[in-house]
C-alpha atoms as a PDB file:
ATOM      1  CA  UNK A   1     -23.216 177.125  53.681  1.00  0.00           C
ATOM      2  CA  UNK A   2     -26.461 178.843  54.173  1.00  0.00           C
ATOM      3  CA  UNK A   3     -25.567 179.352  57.797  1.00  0.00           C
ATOM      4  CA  UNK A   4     -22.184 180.088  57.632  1.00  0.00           C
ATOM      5  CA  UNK A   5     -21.285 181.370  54.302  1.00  0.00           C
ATOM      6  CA  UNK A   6     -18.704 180.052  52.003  1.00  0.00           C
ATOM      7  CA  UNK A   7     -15.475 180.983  53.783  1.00  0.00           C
ATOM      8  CA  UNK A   8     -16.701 179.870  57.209  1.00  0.00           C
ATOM      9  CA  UNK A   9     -17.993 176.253  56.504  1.00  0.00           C
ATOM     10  CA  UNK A  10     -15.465 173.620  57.454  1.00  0.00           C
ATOM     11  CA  UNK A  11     -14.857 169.882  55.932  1.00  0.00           C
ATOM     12  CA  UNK A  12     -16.949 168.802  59.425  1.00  0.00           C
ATOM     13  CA  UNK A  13     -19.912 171.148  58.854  1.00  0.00           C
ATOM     14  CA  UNK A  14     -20.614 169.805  55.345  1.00  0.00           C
ATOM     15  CA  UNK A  15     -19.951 166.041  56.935  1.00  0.00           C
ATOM     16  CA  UNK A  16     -22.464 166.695  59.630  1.00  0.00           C
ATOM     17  CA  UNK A  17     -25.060 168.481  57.221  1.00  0.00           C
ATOM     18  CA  UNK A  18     -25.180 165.304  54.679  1.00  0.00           C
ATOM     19  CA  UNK A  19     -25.984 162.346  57.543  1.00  0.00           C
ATOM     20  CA  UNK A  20     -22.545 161.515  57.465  1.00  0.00           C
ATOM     21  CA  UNK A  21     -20.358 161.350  54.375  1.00  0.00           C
ATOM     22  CA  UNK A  22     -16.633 160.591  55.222  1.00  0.00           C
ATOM     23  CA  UNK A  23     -14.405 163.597  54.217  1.00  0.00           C
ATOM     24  CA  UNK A  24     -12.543 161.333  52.087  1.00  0.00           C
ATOM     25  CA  UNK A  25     -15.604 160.945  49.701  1.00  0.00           C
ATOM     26  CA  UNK A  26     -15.679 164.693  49.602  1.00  0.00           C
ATOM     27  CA  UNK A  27     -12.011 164.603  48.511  1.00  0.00           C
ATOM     28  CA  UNK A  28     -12.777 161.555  45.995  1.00  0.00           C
ATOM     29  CA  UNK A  29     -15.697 163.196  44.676  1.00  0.00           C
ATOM     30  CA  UNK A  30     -14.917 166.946  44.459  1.00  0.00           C
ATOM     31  CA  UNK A  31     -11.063 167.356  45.070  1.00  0.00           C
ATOM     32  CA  UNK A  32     -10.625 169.549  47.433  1.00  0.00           C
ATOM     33  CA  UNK A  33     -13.446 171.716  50.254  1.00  0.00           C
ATOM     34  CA  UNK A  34     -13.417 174.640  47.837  1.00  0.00           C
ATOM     35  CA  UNK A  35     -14.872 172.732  44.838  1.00  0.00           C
ATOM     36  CA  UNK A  36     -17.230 170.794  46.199  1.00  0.00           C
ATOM     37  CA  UNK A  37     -18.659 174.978  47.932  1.00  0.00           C
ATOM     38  CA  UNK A  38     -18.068 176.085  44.399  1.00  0.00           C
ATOM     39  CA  UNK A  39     -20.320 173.376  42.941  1.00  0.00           C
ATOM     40  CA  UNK A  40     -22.891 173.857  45.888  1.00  0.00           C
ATOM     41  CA  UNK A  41     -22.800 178.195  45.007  1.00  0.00           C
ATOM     42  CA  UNK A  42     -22.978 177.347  41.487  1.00  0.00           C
ATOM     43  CA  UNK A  43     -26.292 175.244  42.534  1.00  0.00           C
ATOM     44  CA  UNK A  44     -27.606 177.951  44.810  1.00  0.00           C
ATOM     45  CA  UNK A  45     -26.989 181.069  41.809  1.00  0.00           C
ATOM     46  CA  UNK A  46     -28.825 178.341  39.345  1.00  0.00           C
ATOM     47  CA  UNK A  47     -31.599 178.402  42.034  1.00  0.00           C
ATOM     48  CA  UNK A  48     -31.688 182.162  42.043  1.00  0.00           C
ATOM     49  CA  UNK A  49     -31.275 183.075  38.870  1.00  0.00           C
ATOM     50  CA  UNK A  50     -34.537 180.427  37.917  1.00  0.00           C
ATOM     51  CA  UNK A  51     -36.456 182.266  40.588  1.00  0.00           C
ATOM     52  CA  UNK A  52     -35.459 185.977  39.347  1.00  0.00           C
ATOM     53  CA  UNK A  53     -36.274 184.885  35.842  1.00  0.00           C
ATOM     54  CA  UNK A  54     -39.657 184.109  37.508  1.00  0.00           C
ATOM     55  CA  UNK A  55     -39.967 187.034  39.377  1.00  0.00           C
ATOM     56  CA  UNK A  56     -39.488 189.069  36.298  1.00  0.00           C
ATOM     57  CA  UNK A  57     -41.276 186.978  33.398  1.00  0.00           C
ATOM     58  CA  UNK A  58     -44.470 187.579  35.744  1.00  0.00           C
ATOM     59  CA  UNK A  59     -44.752 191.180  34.888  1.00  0.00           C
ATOM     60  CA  UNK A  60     -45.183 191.093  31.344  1.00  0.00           C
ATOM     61  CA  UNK A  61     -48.935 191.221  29.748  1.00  0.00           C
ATOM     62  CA  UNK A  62     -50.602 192.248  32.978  1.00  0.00           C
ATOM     63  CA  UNK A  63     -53.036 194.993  31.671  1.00  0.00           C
ATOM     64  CA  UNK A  64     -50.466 197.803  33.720  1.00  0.00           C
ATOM     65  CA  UNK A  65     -48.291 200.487  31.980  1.00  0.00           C
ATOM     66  CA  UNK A  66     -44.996 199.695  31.279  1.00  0.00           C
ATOM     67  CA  UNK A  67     -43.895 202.221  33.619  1.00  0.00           C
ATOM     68  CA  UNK A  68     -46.520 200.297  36.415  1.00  0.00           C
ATOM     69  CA  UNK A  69     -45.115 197.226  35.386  1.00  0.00           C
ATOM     70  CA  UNK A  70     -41.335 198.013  35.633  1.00  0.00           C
ATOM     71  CA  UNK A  71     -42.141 199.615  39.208  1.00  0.00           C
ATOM     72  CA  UNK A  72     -43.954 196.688  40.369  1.00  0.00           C
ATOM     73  CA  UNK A  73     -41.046 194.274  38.854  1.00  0.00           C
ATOM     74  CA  UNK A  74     -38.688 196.244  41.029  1.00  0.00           C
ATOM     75  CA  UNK A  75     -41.230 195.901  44.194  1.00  0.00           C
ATOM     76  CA  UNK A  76     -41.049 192.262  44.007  1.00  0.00           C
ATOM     77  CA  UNK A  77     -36.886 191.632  43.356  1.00  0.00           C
ATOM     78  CA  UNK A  78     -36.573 193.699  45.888  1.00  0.00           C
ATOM     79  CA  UNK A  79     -39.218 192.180  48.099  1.00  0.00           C
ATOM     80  CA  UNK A  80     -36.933 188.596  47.562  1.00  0.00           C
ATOM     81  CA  UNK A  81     -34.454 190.309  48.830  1.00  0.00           C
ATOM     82  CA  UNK A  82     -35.591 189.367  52.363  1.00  0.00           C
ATOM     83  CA  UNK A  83     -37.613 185.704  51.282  1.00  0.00           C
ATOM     84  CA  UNK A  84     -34.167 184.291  49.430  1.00  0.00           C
ATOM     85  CA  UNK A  85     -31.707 186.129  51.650  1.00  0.00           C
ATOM     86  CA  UNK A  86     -29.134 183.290  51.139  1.00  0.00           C
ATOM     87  CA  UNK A  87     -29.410 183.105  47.814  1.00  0.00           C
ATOM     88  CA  UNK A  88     -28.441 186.616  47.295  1.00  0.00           C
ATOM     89  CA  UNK A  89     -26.120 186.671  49.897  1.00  0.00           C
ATOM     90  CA  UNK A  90     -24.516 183.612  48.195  1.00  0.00           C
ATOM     91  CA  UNK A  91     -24.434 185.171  44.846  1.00  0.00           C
ATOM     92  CA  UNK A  92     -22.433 187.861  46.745  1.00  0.00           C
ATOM     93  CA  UNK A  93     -19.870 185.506  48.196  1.00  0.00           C
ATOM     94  CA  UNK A  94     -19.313 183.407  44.919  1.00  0.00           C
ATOM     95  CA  UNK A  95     -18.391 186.836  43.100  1.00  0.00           C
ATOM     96  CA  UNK A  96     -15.487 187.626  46.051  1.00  0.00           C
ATOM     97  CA  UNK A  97     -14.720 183.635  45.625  1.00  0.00           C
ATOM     98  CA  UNK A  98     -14.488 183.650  41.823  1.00  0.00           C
ATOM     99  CA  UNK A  99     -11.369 185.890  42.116  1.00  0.00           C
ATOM    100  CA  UNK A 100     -10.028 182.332  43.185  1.00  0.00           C
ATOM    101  CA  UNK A 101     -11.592 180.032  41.506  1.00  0.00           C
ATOM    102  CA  UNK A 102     -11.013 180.339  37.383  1.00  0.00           C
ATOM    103  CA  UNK A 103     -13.931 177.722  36.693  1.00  0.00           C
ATOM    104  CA  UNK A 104     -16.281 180.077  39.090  1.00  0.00           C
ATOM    105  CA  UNK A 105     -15.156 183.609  37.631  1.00  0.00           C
ATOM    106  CA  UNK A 106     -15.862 181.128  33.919  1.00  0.00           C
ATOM    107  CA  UNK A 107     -19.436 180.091  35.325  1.00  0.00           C
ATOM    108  CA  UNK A 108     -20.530 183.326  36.437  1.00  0.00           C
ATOM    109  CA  UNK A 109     -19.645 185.570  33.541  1.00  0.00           C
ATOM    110  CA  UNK A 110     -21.619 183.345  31.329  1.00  0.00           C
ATOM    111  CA  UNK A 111     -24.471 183.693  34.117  1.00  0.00           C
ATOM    112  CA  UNK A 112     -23.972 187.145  33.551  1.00  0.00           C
ATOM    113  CA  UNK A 113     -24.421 187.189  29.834  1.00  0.00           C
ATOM    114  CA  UNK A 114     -27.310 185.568  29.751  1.00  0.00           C
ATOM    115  CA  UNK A 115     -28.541 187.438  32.509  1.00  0.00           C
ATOM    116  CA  UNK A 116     -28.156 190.638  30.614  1.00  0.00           C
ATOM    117  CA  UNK A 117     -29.369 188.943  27.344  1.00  0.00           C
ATOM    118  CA  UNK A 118     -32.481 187.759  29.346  1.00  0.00           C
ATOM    119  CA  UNK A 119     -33.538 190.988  30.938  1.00  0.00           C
ATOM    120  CA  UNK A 120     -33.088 192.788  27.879  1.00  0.00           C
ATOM    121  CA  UNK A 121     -35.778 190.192  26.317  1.00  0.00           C
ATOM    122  CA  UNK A 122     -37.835 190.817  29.359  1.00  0.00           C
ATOM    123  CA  UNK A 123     -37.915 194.601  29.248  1.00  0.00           C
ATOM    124  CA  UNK A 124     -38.411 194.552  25.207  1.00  0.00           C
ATOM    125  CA  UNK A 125     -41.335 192.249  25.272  1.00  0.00           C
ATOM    126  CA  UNK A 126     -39.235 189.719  22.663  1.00  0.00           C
ATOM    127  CA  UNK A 127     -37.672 186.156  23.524  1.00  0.00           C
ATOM    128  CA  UNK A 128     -34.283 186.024  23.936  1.00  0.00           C
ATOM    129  CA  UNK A 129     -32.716 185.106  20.330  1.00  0.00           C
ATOM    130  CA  UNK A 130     -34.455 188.484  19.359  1.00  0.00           C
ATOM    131  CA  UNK A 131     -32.031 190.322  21.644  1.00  0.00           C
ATOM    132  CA  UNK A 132     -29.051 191.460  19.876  1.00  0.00           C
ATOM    133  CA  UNK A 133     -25.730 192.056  21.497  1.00  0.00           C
ATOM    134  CA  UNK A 134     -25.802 195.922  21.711  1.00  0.00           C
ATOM    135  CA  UNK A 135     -29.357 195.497  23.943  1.00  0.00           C
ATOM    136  CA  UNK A 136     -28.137 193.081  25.927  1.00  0.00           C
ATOM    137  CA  UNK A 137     -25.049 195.118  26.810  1.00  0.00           C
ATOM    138  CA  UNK A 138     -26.978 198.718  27.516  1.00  0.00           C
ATOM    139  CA  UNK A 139     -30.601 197.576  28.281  1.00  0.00           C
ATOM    140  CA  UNK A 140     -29.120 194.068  29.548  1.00  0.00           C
ATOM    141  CA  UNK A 141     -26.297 195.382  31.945  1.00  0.00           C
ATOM    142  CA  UNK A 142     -27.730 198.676  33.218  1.00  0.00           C
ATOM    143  CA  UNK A 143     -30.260 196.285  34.426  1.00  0.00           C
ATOM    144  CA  UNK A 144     -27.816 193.645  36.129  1.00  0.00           C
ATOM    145  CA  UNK A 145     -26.173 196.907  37.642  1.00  0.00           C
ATOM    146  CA  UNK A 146     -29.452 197.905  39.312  1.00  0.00           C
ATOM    147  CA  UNK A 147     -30.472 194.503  40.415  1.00  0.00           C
ATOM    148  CA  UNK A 148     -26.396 194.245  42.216  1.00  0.00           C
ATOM    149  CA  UNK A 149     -26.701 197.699  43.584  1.00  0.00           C
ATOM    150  CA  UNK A 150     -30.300 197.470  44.506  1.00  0.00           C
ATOM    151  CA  UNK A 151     -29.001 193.697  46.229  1.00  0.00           C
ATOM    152  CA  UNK A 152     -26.169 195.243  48.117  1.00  0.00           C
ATOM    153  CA  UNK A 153     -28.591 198.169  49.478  1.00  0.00           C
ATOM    154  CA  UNK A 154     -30.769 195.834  50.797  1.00  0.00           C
ATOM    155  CA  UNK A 155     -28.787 193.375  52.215  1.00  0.00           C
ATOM    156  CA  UNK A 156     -26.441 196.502  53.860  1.00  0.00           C
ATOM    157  CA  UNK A 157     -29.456 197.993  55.064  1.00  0.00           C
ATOM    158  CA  UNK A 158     -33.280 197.166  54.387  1.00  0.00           C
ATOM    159  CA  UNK A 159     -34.993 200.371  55.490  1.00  0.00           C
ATOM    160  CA  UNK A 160     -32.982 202.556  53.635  1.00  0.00           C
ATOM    161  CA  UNK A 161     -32.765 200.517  50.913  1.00  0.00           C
ATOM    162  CA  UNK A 162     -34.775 202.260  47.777  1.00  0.00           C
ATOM    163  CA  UNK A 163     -37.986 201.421  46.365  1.00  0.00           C
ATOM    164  CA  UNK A 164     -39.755 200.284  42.974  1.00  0.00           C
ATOM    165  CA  UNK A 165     -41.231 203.692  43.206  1.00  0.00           C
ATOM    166  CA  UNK A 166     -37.577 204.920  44.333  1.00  0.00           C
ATOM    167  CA  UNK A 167     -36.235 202.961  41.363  1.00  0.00           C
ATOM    168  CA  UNK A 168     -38.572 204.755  38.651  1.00  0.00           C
ATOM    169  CA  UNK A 169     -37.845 208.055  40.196  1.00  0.00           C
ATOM    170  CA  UNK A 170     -34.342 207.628  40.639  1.00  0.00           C
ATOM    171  CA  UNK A 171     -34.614 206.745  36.507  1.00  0.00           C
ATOM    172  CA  UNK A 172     -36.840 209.278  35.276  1.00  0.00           C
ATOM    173  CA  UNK A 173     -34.494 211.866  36.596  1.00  0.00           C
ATOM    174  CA  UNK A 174     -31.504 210.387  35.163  1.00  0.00           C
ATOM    175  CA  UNK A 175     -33.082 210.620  31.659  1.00  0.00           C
ATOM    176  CA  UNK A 176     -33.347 214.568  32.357  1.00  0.00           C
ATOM    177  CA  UNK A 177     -29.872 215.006  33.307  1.00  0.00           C
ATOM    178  CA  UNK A 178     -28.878 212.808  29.994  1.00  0.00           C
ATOM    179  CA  UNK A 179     -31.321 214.186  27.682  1.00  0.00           C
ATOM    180  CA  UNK A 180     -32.306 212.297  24.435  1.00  0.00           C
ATOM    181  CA  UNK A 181     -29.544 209.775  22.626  1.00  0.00           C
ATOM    182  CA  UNK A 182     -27.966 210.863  19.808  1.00  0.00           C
ATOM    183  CA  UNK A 183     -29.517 210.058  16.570  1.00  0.00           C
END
């Protein structure tokens, strides 16, 4: 799948790639071609969401600014971009698969929620059962929607892609054209 992506990897390819399971184990086992790639995305989006939870428990305490921190946190997702290509490109293709799949679109919107509820604990300095639901969605998802758009820049195109320091910039003049939250 790593090779070929989801929609291109036959019955044979995932035959050849074990050492020779029989396609009829694949059917006993999994059903069908699709579920057995859904299990092995579902595998490959655990993988990559352990490592991003990593990436981004690694910036907290480090003697930095927030500000420093949060730039350097972006530096480094960003930089994994290109060292776990096909795990992001395989989040990518389970989220245009899940429209198919109702056990995949299940899966991944509870990866999603805790996603959100675990960068909002990340970026508040708090574990995660400290979070409530109103930080997970704002702090939580405007995160998640950096980290997709952020994904789908680099992937598209690396050298245009923006920046930690592009990231921080990009936010600090958002806050000016929103101004202070109501009260």
């Amino acid at each position: 799948m790593e090779e070929k992506g989801w929609a291109r990897t036959t019955i044979r390819d995932i035959t050849a790639a074990s050492g020779g399971v029989s396609m009829a184990a694949i059917g006993y086992h999994f059903g069908s071609r699709e579920a057995l790639l859904n299990a092995a995305l579902i595998e490959a989006i655990d993988e990559w969401g352990t490592h991003t939870g990593r990436t981004l428990a690694a910036f907290e305490g480090d003697g930095a600014t927030p500000a420093e921190r949060y730039e350097a946190m972006w530096d480094r997702v960003i930089e994994s971009f290109g060292t776990h290509r096909a795990l992001w490109l395989a989040s990518i293709e389970a989220l245009a698969q899940a429209e198919h799949s109702a056990d995949l679109r299940r899966y991944l919107a509870g990866g999603q929620a805790e996603g959100r509820r675990g960068l909002a604990a990340i970026l508040s300095g708090v574990d995660e059962d400290a979070v409530d639901d109103a930080a997970a969605r704002t702090l939580g998802g405007v995160q998640m929607a950096l980290l997709g758009g952020l994904m789908t820049q680099w992937l598209t195109d690396p050298d245009q892609a923006p920046t930690g320091a592009d990231v921080v910039a990009g936010l600090r003049a958002l806050a000016r054209i929103v101004g202070p939250g109501r009260s």
